[in-house]
C-alpha atoms as a PDB file:
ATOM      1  CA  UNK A   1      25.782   1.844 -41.732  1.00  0.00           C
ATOM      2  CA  UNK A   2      24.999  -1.219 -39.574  1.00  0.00           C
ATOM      3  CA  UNK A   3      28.607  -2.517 -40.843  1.00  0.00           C
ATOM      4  CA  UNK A   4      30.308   0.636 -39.235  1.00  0.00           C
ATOM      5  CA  UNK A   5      27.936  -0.178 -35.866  1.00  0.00           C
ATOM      6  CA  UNK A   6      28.848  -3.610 -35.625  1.00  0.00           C
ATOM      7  CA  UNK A   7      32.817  -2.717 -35.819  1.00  0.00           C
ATOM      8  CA  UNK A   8      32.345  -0.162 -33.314  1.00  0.00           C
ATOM      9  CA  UNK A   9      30.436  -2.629 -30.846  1.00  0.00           C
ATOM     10  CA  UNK A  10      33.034  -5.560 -31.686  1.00  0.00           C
ATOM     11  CA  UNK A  11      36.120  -2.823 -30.958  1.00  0.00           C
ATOM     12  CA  UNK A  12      34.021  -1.624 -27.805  1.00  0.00           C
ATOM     13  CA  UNK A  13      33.870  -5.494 -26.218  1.00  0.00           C
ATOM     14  CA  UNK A  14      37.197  -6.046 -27.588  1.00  0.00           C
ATOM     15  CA  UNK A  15      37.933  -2.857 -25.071  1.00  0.00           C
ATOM     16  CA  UNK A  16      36.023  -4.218 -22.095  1.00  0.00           C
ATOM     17  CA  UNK A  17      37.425  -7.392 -22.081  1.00  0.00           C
ATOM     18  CA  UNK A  18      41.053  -6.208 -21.546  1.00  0.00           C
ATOM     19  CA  UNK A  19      39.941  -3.870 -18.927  1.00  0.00           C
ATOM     20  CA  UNK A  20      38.039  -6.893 -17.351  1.00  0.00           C
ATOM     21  CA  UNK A  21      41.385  -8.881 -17.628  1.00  0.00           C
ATOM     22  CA  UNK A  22      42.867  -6.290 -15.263  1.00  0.00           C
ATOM     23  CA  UNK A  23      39.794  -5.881 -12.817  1.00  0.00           C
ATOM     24  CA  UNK A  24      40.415  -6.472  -9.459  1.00  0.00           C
ATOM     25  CA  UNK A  25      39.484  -3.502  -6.612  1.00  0.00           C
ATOM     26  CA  UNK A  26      37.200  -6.034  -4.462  1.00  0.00           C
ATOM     27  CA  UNK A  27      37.924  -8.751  -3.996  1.00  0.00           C
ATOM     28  CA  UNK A  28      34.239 -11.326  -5.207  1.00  0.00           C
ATOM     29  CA  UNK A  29      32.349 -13.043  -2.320  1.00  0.00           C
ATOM     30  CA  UNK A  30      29.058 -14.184  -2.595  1.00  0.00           C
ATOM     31  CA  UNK A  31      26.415 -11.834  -0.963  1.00  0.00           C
ATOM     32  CA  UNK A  32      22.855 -13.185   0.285  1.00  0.00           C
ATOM     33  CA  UNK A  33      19.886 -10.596  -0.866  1.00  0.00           C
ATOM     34  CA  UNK A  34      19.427 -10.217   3.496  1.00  0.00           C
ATOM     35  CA  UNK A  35      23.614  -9.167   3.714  1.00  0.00           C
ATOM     36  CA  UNK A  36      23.189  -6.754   0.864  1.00  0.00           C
ATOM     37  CA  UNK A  37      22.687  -3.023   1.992  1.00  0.00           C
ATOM     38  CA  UNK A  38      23.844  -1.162  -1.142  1.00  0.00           C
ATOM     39  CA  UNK A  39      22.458  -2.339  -4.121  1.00  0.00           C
ATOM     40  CA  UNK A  40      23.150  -1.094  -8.043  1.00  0.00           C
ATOM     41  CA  UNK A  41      20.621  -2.117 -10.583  1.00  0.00           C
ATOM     42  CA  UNK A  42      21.776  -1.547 -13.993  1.00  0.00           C
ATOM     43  CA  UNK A  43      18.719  -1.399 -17.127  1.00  0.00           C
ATOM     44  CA  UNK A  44      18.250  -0.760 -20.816  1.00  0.00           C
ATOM     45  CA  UNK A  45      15.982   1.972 -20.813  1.00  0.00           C
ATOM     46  CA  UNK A  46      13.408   1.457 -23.851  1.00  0.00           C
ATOM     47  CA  UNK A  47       9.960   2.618 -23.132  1.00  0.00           C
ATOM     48  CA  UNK A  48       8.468   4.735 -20.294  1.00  0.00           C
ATOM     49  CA  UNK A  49       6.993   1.276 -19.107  1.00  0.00           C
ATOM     50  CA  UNK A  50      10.348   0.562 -18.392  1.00  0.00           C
ATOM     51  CA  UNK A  51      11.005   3.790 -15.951  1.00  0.00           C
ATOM     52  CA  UNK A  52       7.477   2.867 -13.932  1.00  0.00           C
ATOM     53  CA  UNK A  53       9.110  -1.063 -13.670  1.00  0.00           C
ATOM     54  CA  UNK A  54      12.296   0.044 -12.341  1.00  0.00           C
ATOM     55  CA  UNK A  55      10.926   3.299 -10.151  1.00  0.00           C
ATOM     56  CA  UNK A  56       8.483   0.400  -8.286  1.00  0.00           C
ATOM     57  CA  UNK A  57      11.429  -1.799  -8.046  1.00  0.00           C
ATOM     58  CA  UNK A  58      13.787   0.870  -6.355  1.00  0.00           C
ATOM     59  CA  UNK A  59      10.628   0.953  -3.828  1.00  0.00           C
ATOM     60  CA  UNK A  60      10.339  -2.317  -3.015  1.00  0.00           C
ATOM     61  CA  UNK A  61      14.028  -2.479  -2.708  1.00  0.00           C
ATOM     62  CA  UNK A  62      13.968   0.590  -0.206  1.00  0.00           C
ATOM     63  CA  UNK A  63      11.207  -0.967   1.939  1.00  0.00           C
ATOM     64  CA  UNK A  64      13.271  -3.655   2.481  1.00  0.00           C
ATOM     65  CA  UNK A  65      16.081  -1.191   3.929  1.00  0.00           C
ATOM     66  CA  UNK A  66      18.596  -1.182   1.011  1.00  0.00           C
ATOM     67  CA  UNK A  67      19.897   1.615  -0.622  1.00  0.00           C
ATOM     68  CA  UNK A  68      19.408   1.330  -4.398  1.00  0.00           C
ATOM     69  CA  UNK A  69      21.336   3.196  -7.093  1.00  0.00           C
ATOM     70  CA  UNK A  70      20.397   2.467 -10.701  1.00  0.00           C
ATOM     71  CA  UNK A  71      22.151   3.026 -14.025  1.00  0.00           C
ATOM     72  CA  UNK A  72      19.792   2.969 -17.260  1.00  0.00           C
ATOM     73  CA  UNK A  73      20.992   3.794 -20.980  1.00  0.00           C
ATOM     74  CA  UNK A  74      18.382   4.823 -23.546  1.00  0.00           C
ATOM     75  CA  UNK A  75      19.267   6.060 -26.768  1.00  0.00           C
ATOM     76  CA  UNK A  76      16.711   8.845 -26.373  1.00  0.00           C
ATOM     77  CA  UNK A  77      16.000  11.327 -23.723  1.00  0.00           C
ATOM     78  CA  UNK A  78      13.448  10.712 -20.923  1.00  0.00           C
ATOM     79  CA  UNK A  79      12.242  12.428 -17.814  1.00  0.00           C
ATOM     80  CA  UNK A  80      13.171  11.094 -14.471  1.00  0.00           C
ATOM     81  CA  UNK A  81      11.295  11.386 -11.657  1.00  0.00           C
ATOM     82  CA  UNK A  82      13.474  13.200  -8.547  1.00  0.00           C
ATOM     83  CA  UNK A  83      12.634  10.930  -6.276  1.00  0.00           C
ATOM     84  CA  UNK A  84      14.442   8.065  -8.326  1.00  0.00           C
ATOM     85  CA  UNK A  85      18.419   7.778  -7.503  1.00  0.00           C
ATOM     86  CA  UNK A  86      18.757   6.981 -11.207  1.00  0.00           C
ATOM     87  CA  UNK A  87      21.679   7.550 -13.558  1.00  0.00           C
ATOM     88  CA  UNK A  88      20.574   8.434 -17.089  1.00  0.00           C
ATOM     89  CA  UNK A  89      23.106   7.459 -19.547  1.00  0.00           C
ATOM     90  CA  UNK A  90      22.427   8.237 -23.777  1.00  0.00           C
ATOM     91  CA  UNK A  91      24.356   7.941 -26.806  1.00  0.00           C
ATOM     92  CA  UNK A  92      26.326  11.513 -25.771  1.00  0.00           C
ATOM     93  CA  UNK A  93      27.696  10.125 -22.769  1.00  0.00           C
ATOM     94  CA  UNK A  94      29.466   7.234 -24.905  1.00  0.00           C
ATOM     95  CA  UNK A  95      32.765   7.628 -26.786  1.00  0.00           C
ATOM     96  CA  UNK A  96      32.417   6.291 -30.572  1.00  0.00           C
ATOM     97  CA  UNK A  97      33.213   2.217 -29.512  1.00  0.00           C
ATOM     98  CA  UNK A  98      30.525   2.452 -27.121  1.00  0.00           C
ATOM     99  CA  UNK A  99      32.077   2.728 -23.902  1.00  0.00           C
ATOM    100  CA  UNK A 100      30.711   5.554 -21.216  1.00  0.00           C
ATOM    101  CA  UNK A 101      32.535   8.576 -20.391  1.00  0.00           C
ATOM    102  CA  UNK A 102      31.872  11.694 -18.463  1.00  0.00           C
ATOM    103  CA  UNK A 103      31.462  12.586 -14.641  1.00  0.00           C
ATOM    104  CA  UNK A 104      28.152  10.199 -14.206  1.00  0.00           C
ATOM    105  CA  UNK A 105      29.698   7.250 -14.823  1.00  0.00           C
ATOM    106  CA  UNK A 106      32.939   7.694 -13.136  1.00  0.00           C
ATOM    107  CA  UNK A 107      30.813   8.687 -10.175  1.00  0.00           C
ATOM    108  CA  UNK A 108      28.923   6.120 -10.677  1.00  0.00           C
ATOM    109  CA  UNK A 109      31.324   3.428 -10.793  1.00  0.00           C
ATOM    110  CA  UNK A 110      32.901   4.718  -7.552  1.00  0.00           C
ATOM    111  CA  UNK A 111      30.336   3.943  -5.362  1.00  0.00           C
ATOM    112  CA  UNK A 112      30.798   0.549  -3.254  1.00  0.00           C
ATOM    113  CA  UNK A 113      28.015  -1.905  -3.852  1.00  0.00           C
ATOM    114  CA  UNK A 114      27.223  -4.709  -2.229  1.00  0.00           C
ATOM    115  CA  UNK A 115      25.034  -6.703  -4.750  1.00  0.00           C
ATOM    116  CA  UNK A 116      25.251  -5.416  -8.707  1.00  0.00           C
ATOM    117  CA  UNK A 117      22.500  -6.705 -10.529  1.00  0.00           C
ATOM    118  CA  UNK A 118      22.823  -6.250 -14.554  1.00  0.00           C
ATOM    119  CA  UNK A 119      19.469  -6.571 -15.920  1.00  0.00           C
ATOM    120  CA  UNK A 120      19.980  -6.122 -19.707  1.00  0.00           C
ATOM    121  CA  UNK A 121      18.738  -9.219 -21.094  1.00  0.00           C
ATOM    122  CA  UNK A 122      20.832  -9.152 -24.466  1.00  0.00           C
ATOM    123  CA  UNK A 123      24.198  -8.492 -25.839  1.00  0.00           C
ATOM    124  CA  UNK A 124      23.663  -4.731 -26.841  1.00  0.00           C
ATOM    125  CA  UNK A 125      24.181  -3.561 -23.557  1.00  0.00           C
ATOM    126  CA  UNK A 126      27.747  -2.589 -23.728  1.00  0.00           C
ATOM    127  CA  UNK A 127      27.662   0.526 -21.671  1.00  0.00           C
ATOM    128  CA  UNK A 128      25.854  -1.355 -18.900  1.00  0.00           C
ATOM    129  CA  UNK A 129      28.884  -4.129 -19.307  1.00  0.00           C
ATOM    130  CA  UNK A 130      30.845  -1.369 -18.842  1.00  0.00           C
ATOM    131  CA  UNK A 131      29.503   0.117 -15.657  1.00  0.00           C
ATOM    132  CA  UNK A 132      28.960  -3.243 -14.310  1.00  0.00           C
ATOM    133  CA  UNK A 133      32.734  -4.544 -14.956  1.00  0.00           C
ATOM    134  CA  UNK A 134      33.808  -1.631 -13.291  1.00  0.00           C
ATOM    135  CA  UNK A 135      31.969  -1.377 -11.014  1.00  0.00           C
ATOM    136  CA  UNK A 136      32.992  -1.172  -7.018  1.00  0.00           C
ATOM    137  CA  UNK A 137      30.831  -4.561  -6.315  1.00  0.00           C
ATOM    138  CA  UNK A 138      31.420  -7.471  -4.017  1.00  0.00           C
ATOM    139  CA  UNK A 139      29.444  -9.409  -6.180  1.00  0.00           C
ATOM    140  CA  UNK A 140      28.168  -9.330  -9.453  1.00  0.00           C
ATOM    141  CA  UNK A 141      24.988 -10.839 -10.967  1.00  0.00           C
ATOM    142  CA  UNK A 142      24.052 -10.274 -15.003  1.00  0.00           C
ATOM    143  CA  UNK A 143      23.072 -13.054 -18.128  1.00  0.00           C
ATOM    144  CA  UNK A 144      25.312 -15.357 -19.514  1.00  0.00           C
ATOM    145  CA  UNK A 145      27.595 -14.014 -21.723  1.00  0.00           C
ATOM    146  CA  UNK A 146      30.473 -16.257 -21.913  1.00  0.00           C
ATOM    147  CA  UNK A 147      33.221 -13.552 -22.766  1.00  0.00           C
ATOM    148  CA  UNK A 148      32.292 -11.308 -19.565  1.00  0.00           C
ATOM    149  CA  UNK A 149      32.038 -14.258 -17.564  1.00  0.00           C
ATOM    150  CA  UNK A 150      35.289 -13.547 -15.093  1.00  0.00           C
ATOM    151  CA  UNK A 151      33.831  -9.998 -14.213  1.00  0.00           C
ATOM    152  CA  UNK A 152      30.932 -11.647 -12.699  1.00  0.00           C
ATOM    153  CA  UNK A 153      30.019 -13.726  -9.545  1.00  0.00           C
ATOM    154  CA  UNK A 154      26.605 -15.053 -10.760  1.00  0.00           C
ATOM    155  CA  UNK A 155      25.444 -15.672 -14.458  1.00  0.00           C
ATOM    156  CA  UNK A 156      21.762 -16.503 -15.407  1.00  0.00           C
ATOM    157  CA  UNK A 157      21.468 -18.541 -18.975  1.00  0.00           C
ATOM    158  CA  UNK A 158      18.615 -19.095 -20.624  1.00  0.00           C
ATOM    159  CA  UNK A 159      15.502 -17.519 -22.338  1.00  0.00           C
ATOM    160  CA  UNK A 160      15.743 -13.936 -21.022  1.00  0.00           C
ATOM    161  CA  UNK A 161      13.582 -11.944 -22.949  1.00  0.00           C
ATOM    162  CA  UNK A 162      13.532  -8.863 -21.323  1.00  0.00           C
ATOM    163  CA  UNK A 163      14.703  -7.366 -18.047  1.00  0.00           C
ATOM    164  CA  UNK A 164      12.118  -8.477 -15.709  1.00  0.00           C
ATOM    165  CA  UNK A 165      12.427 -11.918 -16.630  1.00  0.00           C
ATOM    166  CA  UNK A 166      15.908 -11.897 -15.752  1.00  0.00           C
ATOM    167  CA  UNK A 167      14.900 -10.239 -12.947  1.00  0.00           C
ATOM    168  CA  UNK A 168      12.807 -13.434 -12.073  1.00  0.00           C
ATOM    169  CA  UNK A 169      15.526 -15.672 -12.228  1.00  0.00           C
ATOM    170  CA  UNK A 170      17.754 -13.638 -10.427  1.00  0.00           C
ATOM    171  CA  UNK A 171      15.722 -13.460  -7.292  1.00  0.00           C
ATOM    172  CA  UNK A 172      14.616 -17.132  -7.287  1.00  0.00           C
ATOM    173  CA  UNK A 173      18.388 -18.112  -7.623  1.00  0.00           C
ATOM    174  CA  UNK A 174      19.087 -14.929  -4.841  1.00  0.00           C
ATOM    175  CA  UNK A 175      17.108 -16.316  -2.230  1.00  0.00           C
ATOM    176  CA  UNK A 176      18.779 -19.504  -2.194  1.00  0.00           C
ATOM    177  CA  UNK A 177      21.951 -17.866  -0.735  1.00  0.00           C
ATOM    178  CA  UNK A 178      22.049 -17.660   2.512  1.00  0.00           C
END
């Protein structure tokens, strides 16, 4: 079984990459955390912990005046609150090499963003890749992963163990933009 996953991830990047190769609606600036007004915060979805962290996130971003849209993917169903402008993605909503289909992410990946922060920490993110590769986003901010590397602006290496320690790092390097 984890022989037939691991061909269907490795066919699923193989898939992203070419469509990275041909990427290209806006053109990549850099974009200070102050310029940015739309904001898209992609997350692995794991725990209910996780849905409190990123519903007090989306607050802190709104009281700072930016409009936040946020994509999770959790292999099982949760309940979001209605308040949240969140995206639910689960393992119906991807075709069999992992890649998203369906209305949400095509809406979803319409959007023009300003700032697209990918906060999965690992490499078994791939419909988050997805979304974030194309997505509408002046510039792009995610971990190092050196085969995705021309679909982003910004790349954090080092020990990320989870998404709010890449979180961390992305606002300390962030606020150095100006």
């Amino acid at each position: 079984m984890r022989f037939l996953v691991a061909i269907r991830h490795k066919t699923g990047k193989q898939w992203l990459c070419r469509t990275m190769k041909k990427q290209s609606d806006i053109p990549p600036r850099s974009v200070s955390y102050r310029e940015a007004q739309h904001i898209a915060v992609l997350i692995p979805l794991q725990r209910y912990e996780d849905l409190a962290w990123i519903t007090d996130l989306a607050n802190r971003l709104q009281k700072d005046g930016k409009t936040c849209s946020i994509l999770g993917f959790s292999e099982f169903g949760m309940d979001i609150p209605p308040q949240l402008n969140l995206t639910l993605l689960g393992p119906a909503d991807l075709t069999w090499n992992f890649i998203p289909k369906g209305h949400a992410i095509k809406s979803f990946i319409s959007v023009n963003f300003d700032l697209l922060l990918n906060l999965c920490a690992d490499d078994t993110c791939l419909p988050l890749d997805y979304a974030s590769i194309k997505a509408k986003a002046a510039f792009r901010i995610g971990r190092y992963n050196r085969v995705l590397s021309d679909g982003y602006g910004w790349m954090i290496k080092g020990e990320l163990g989870n998404s709010t320690t890449l979180l961390t790092a992305i606002k300390h390097y962030l606020g150095k933009i100006q």
